[in-house]
C-alpha atoms as a PDB file:
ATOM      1  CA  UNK A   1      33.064 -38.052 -14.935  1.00  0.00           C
ATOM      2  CA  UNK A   2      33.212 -34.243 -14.224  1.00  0.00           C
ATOM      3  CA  UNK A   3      31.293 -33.464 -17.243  1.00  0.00           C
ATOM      4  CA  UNK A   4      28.815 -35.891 -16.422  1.00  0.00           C
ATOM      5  CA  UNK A   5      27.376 -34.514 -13.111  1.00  0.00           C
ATOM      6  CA  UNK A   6      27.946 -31.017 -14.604  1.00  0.00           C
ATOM      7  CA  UNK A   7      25.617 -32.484 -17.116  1.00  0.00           C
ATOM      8  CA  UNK A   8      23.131 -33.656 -15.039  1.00  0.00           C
ATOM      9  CA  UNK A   9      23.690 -30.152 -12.832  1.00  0.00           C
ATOM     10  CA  UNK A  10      22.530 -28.742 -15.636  1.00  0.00           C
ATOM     11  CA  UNK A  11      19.480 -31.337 -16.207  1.00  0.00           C
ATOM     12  CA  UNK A  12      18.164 -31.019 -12.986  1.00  0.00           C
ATOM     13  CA  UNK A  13      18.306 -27.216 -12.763  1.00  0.00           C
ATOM     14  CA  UNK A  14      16.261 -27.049 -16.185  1.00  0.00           C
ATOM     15  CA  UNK A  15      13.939 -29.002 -14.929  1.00  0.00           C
ATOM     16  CA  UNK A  16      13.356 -27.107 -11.690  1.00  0.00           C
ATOM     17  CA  UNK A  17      12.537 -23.932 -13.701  1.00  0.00           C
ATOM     18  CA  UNK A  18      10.457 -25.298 -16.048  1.00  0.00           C
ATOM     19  CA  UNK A  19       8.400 -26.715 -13.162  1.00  0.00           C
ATOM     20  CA  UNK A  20       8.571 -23.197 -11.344  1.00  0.00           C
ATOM     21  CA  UNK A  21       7.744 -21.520 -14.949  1.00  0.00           C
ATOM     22  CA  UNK A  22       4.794 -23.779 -15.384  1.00  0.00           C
ATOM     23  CA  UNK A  23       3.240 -23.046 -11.751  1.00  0.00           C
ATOM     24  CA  UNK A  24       3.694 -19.485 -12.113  1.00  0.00           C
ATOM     25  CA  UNK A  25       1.358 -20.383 -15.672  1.00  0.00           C
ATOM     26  CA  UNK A  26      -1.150 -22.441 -13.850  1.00  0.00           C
ATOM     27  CA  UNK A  27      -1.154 -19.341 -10.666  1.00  0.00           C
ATOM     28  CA  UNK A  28      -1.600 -16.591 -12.966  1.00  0.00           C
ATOM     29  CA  UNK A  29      -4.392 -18.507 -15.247  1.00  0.00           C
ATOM     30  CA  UNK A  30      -5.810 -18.943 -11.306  1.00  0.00           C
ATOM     31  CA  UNK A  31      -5.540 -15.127 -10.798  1.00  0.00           C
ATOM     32  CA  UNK A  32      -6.929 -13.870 -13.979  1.00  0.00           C
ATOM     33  CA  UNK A  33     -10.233 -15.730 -13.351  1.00  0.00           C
ATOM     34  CA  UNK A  34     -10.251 -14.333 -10.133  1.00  0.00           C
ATOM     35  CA  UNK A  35      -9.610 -10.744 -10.998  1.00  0.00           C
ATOM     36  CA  UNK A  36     -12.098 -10.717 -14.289  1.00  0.00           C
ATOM     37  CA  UNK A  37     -14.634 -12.597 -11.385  1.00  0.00           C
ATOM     38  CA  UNK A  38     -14.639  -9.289  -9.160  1.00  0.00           C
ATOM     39  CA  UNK A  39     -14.037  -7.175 -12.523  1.00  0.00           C
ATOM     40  CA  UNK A  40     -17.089  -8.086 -13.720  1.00  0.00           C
ATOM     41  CA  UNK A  41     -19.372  -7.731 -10.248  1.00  0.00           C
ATOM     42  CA  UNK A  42     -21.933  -5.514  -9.599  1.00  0.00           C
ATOM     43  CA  UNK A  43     -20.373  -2.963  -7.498  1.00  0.00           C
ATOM     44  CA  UNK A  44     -16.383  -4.268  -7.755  1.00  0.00           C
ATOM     45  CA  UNK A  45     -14.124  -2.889  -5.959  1.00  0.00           C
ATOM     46  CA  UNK A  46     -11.692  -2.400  -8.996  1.00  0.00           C
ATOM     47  CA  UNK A  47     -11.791   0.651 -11.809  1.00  0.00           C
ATOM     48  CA  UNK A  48      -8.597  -0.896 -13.794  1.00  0.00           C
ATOM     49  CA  UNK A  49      -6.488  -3.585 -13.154  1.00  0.00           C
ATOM     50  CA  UNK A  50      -3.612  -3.807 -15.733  1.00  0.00           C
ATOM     51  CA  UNK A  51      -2.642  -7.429 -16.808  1.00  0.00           C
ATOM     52  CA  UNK A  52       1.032  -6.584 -15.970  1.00  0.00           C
ATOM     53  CA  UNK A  53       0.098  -6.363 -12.109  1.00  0.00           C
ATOM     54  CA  UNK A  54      -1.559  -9.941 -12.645  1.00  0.00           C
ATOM     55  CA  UNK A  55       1.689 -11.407 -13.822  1.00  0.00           C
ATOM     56  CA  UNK A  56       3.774 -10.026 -10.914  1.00  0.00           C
ATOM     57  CA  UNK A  57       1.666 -11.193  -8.538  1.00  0.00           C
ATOM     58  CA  UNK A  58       1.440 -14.785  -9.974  1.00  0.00           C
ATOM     59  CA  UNK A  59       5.313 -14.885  -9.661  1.00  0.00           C
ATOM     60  CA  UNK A  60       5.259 -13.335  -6.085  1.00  0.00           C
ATOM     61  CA  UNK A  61       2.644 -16.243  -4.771  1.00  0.00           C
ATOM     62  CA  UNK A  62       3.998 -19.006  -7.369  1.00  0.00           C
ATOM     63  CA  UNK A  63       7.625 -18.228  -5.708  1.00  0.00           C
ATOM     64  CA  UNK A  64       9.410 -17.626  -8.910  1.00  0.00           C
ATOM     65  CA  UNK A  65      10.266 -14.179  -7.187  1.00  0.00           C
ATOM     66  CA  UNK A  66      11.319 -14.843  -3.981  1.00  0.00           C
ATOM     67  CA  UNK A  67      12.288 -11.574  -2.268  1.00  0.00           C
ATOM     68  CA  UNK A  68       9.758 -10.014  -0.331  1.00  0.00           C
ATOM     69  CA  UNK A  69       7.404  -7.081  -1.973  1.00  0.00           C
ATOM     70  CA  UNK A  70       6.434  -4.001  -1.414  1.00  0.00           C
ATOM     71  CA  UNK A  71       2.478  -2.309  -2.555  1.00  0.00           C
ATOM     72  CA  UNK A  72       2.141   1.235  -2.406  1.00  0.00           C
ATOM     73  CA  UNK A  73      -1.677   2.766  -2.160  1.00  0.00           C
ATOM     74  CA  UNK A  74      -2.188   6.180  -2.812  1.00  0.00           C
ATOM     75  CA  UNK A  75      -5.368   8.861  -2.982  1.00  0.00           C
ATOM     76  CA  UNK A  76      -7.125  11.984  -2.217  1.00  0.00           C
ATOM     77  CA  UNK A  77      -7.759  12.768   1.112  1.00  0.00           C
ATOM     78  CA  UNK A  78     -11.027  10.848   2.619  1.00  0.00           C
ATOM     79  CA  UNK A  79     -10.975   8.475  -0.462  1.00  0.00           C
ATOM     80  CA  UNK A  80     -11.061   4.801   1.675  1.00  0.00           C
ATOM     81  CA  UNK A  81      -6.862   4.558   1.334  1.00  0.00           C
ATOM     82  CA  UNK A  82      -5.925   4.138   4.901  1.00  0.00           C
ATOM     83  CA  UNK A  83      -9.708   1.466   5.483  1.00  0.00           C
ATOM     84  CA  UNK A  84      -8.316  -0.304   2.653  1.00  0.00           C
ATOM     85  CA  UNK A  85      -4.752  -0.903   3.891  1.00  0.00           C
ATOM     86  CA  UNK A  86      -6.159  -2.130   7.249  1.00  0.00           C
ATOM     87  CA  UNK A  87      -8.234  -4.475   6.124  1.00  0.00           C
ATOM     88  CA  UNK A  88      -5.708  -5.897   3.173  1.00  0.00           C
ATOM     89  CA  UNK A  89      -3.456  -6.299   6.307  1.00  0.00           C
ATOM     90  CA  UNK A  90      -6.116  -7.592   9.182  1.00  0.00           C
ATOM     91  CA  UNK A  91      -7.353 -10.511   6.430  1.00  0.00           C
ATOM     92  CA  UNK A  92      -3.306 -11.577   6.037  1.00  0.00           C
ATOM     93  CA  UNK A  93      -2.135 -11.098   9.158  1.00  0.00           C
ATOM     94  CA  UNK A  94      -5.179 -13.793  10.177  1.00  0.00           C
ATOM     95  CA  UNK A  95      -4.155 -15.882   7.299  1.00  0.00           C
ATOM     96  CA  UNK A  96      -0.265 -15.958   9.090  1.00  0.00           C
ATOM     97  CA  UNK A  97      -1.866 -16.728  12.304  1.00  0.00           C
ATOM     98  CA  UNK A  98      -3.373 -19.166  10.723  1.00  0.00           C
ATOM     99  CA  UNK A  99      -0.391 -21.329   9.380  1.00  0.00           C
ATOM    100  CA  UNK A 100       1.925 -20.071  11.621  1.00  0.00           C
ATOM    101  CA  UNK A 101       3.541 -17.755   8.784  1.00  0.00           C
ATOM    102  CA  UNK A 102       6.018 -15.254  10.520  1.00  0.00           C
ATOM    103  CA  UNK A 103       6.611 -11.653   9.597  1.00  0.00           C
ATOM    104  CA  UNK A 104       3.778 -11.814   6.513  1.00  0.00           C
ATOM    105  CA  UNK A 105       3.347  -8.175   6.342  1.00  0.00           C
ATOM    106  CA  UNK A 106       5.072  -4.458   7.763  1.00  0.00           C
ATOM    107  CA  UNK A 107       2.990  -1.297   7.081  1.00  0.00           C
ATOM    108  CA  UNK A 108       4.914   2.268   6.684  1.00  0.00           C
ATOM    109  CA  UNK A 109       2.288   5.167   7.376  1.00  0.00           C
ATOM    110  CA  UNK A 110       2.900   7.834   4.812  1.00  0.00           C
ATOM    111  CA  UNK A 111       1.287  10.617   7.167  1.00  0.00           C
ATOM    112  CA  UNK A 112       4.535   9.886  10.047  1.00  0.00           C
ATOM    113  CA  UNK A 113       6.824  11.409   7.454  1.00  0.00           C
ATOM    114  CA  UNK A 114       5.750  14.513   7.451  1.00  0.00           C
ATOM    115  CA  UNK A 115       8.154  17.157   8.947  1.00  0.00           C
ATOM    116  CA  UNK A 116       8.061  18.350  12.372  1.00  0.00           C
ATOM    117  CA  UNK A 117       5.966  21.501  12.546  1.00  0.00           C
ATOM    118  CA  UNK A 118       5.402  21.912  16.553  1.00  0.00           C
ATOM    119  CA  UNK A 119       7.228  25.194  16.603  1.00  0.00           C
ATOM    120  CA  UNK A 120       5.019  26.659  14.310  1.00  0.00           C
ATOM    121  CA  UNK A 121       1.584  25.254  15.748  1.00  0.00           C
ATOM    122  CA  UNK A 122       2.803  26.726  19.159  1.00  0.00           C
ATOM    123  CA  UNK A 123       3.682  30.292  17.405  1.00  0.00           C
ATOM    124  CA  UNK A 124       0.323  30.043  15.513  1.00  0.00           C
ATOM    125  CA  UNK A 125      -1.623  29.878  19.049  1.00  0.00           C
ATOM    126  CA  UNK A 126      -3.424  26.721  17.482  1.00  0.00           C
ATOM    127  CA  UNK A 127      -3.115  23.585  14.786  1.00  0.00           C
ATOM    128  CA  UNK A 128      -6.598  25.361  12.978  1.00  0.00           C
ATOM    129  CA  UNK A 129      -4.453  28.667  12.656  1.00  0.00           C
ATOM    130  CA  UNK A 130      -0.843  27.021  11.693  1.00  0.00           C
ATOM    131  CA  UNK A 131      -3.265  24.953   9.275  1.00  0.00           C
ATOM    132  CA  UNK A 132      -4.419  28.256   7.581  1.00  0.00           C
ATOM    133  CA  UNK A 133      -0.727  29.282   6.571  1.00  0.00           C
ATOM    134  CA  UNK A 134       1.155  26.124   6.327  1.00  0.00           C
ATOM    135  CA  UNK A 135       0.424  23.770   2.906  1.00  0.00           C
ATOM    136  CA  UNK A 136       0.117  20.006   4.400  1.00  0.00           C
ATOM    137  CA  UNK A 137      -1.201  19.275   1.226  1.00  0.00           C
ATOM    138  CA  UNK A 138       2.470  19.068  -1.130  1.00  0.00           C
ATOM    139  CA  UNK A 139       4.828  16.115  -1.381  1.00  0.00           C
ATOM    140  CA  UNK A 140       7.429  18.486   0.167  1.00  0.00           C
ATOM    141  CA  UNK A 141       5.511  18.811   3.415  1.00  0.00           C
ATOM    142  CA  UNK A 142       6.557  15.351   4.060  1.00  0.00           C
ATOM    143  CA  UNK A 143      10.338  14.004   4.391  1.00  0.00           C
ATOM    144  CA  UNK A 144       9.470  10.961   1.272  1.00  0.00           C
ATOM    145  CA  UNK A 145      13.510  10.169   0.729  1.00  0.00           C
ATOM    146  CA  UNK A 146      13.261   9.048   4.117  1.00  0.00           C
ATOM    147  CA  UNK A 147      10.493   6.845   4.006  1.00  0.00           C
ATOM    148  CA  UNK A 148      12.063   5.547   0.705  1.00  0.00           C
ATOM    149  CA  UNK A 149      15.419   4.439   2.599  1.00  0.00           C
ATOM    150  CA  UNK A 150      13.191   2.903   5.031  1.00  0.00           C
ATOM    151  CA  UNK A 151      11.078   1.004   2.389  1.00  0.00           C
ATOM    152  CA  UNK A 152      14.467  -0.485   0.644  1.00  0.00           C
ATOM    153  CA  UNK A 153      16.174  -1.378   4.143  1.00  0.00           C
ATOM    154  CA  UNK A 154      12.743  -3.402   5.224  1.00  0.00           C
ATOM    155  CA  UNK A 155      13.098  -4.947   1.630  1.00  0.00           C
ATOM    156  CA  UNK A 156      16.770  -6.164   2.071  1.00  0.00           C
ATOM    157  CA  UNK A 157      15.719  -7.685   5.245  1.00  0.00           C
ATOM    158  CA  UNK A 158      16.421  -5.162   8.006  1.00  0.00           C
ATOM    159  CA  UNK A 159      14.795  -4.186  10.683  1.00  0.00           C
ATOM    160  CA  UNK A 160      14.061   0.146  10.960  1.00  0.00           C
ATOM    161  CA  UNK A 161      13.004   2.257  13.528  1.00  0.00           C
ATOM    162  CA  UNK A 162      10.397   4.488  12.013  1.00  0.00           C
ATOM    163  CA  UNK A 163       8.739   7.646  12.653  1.00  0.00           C
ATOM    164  CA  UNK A 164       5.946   8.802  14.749  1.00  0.00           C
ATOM    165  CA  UNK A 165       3.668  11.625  13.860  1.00  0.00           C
ATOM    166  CA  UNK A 166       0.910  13.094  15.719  1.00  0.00           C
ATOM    167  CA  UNK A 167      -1.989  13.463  13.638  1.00  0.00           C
ATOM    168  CA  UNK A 168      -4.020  15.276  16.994  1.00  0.00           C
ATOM    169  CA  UNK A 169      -2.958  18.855  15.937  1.00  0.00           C
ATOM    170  CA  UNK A 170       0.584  18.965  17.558  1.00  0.00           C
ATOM    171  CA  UNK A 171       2.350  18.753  14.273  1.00  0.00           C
ATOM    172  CA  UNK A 172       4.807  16.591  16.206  1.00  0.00           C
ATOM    173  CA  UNK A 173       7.469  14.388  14.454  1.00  0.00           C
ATOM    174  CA  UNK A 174       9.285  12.244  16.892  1.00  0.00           C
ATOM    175  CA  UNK A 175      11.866   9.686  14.800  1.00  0.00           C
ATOM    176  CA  UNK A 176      13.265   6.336  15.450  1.00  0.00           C
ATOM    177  CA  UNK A 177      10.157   5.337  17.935  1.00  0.00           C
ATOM    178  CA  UNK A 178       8.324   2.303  15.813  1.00  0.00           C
ATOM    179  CA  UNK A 179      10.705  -0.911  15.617  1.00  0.00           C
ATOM    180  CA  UNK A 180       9.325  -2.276  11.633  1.00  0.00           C
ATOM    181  CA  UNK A 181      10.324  -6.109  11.318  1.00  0.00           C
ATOM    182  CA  UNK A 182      11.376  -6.809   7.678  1.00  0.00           C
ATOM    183  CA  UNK A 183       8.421  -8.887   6.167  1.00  0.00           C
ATOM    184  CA  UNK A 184       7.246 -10.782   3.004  1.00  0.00           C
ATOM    185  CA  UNK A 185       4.963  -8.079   2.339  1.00  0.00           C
ATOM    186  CA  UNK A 186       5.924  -4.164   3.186  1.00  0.00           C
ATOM    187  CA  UNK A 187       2.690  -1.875   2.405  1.00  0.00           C
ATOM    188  CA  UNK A 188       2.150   1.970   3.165  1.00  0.00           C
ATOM    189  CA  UNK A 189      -0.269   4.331   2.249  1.00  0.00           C
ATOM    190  CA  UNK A 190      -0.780   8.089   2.036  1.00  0.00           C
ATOM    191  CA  UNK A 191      -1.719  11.158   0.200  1.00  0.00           C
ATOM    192  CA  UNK A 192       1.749  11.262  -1.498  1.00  0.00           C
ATOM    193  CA  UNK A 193       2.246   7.306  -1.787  1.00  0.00           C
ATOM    194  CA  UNK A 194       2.782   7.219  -5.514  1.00  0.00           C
ATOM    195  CA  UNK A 195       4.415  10.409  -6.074  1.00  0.00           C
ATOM    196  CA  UNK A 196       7.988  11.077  -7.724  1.00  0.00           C
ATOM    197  CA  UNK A 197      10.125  10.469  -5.089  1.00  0.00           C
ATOM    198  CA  UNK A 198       8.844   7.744  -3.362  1.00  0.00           C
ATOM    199  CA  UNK A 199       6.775   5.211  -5.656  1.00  0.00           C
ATOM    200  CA  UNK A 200      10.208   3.285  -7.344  1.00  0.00           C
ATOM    201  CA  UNK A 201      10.015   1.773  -3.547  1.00  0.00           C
ATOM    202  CA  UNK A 202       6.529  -0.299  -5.043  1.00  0.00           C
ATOM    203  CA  UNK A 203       6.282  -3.368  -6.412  1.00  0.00           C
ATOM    204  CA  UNK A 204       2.637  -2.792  -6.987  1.00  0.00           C
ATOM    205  CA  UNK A 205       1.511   0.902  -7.295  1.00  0.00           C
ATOM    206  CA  UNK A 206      -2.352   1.134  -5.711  1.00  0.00           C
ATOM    207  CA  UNK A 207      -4.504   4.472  -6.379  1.00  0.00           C
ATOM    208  CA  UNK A 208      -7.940   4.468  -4.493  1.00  0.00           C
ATOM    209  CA  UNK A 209     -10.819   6.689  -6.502  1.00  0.00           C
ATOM    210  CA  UNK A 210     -13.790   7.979  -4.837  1.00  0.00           C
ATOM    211  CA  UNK A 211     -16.323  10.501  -6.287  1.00  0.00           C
ATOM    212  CA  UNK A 212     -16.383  14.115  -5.073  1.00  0.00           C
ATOM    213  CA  UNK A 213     -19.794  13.816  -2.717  1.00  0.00           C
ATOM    214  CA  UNK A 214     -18.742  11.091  -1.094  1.00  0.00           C
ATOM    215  CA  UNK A 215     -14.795  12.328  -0.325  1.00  0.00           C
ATOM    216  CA  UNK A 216     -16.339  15.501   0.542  1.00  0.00           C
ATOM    217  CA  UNK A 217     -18.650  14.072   3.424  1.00  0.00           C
ATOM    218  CA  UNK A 218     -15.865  12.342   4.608  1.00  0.00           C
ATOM    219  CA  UNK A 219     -13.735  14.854   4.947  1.00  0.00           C
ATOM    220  CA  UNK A 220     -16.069  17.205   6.926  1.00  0.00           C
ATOM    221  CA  UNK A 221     -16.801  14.505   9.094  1.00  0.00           C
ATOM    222  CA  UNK A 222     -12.943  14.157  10.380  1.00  0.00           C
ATOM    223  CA  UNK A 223     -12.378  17.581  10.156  1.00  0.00           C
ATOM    224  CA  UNK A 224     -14.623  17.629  13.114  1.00  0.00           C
ATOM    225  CA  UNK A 225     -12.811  15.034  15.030  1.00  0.00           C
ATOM    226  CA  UNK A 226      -9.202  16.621  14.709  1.00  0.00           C
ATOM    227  CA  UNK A 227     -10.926  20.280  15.401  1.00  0.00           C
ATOM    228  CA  UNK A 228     -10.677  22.199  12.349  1.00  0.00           C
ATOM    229  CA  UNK A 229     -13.289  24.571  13.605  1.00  0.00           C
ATOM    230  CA  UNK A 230     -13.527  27.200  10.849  1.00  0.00           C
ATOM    231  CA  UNK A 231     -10.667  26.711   8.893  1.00  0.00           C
ATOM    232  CA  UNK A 232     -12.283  23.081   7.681  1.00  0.00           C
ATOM    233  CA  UNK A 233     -13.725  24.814   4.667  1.00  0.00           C
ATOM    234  CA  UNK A 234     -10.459  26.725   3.795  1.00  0.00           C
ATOM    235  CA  UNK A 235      -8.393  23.178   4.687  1.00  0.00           C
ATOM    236  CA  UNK A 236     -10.395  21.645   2.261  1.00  0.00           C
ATOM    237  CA  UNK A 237     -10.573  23.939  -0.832  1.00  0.00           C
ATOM    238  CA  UNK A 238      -6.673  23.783  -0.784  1.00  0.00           C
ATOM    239  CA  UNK A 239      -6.656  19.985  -0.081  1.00  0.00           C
ATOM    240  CA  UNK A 240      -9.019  19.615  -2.913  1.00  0.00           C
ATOM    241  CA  UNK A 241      -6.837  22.011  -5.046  1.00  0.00           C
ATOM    242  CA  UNK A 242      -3.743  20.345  -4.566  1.00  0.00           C
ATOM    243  CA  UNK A 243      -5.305  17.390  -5.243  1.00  0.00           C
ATOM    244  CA  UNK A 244      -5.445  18.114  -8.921  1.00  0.00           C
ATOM    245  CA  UNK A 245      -1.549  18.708  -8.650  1.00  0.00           C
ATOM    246  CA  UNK A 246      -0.217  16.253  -6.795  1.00  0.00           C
ATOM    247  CA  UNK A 247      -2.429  13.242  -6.331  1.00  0.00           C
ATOM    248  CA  UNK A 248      -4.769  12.842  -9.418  1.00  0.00           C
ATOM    249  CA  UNK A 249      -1.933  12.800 -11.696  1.00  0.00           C
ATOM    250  CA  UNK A 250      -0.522   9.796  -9.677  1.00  0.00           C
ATOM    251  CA  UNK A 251      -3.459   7.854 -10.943  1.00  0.00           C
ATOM    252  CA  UNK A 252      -1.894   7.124 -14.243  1.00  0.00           C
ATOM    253  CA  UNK A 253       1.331   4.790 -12.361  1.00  0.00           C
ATOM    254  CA  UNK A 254      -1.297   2.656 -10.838  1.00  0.00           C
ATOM    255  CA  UNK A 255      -1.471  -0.866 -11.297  1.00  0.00           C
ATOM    256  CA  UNK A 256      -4.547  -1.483 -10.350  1.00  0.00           C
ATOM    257  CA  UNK A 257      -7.370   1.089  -9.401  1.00  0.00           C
ATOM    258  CA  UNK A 258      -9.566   0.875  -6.329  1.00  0.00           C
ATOM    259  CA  UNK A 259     -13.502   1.888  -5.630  1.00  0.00           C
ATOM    260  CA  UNK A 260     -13.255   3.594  -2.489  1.00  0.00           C
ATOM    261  CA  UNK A 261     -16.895   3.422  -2.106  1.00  0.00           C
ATOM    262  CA  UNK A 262     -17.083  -0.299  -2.071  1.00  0.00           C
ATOM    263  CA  UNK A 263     -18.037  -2.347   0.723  1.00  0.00           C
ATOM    264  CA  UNK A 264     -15.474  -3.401   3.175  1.00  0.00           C
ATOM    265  CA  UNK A 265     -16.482  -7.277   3.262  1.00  0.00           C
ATOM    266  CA  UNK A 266     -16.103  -7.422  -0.614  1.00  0.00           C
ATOM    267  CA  UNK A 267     -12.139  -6.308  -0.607  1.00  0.00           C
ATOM    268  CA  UNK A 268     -11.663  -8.947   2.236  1.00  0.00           C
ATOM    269  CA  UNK A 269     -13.340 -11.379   0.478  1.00  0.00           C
ATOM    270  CA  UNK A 270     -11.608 -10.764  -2.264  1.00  0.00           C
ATOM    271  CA  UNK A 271      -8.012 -11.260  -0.769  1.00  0.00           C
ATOM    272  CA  UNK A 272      -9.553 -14.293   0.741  1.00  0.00           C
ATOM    273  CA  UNK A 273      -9.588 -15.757  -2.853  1.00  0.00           C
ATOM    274  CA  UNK A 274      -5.844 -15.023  -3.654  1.00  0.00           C
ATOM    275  CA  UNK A 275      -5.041 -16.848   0.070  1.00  0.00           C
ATOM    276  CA  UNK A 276      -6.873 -19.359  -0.662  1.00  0.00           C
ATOM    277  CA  UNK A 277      -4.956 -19.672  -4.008  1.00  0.00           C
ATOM    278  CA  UNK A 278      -1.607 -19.309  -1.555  1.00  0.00           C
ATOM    279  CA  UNK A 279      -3.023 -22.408   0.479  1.00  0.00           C
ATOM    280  CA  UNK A 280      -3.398 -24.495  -2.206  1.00  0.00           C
ATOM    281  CA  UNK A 281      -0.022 -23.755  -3.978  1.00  0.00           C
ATOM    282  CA  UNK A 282       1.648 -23.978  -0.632  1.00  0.00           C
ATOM    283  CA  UNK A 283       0.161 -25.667   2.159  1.00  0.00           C
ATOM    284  CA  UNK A 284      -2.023 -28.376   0.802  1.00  0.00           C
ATOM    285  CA  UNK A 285      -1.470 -32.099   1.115  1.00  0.00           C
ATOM    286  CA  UNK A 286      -2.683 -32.668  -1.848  1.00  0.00           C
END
């Protein structure tokens, strides 16, 4: 009798993952015609798109992973990163609203990691003078083992307080101020996103390209609005600089590849279609 039902324990249990194995088939056959789609449109919003990033995300919406993920999206400065993350997280946050789906998605700001420099703005006389002599443009300007704790604790389902920094020329840090609800999705974004000691945190490793004229035009344009005054051209030369160092190179752990210089509607759209594939899989009657 006992090895009966462990029998048919056994049975029913092989039978539940082949049917999970064969949706995750049928999602990801779904998702590569979607992706090749947008690959192949005038103006896409994707450079690369590895097959590997595909696959995960067919077992992430198919539920063969359940746990929640984590996407990290990385660039130069000006290059669409932080537009991008907003609008990936506007377009799911109304899908949630939409079937009543709580805690969908938690975003971590790279830029509040970076360390407290208010002492040294106030000794400088200004943020444009402390800006000429302090390098905010290196992974070590920011605290990234911290954000990295914070990441993993959101992942295994608890709640952290994260930091708050003031991006208005104060260089102030204060910690513990943002309460971040563990979620089924946890994205961030930043200069320093995918570098060493921060991008195992990812699930999904994001880089957003933009060409030089167009990142350049961008930057000069907020450089006005946080008051760079003269120091924009010097800010800039070592942003651009550092670049090469620190944030190009994290190109090559990307997943997938962005076009910053798409248009906005087309990246919405396009997360549109991989909701709409979530609808069908899980909330059709059908």
């Amino acid at each position: 009798m006992q090895n009966t039902l462990i029998k048919n324990i056994i049975s029913e249990n092989k039978s539940f993952l082949q049917s999970k194995t064969n949706l995750c088939l049928y999602v990801e056959k779904r998702l590569n015609q979607i992706f090749l789609e947008e690959l192949n449109a005038q103006n896409s919003i994707f450079i690369k798109v590895k097959n590997s990033a595909i696959h995960r995300i067919a077992m992430f919406i198919s539920g063969t992973l359940t746990r929640a993920c984590s996407v990290g999206i990385a660039g130069e400065t000006a290059s669409g990163k932080s537009t991008i993350a907003y609008d990936i997280i506007n377009t799911i946050e109304a899908f949630a609203n939409e079937f009543r789906i709580k805690n969908a998605i938690t975003r971590i700001n790279t830029d509040d990691y970076y360390y407290d420099r208010s002492d040294m703005v106030k000794k400088a006389g200004s943020f444009a003078e402390f800006a000429k002599h302090y390098d905010l443009d290196v992974p070590q300007a920011l605290e990234l083992e911290l954000m990295k704790r914070h990441i993993e604790s959101l992942l295994q389902g608890d709640a952290v307080y994260l930091p708050e920094y003031d991006m208005s020329g104060t260089a102030i840090r204060r910690d513990n101020v943002k309460l971040a609800q563990p979620a089924k999705i946890v994205i961030s974004e930043g200069l320093f996103t995918l570098t060493e000691k921060v991008v195992d945190a990812f699930d999904f490793k994001i880089y957003v390209d933009v060409s030089h004229s167009v990142q350049k035009t961008r930057f000069y344009a907020r450089a006005a609005e946080r008051d760079l005054g003269d120091s924009a051209d010097e800010v800039y030369k070592n942003a651009s600089d550092k670049a090469k160092t620190h944030i190009h190179p994290t190109a090559a752990r990307a997943d997938i590849i962005l076009s910053g210089e798409a248009d906005r509607a087309a990246y919405r759209r396009f997360i549109n279609k991989m909701l709409n594939l979530v609808e069908e899989i899980h909330f059709s009657n059908n």
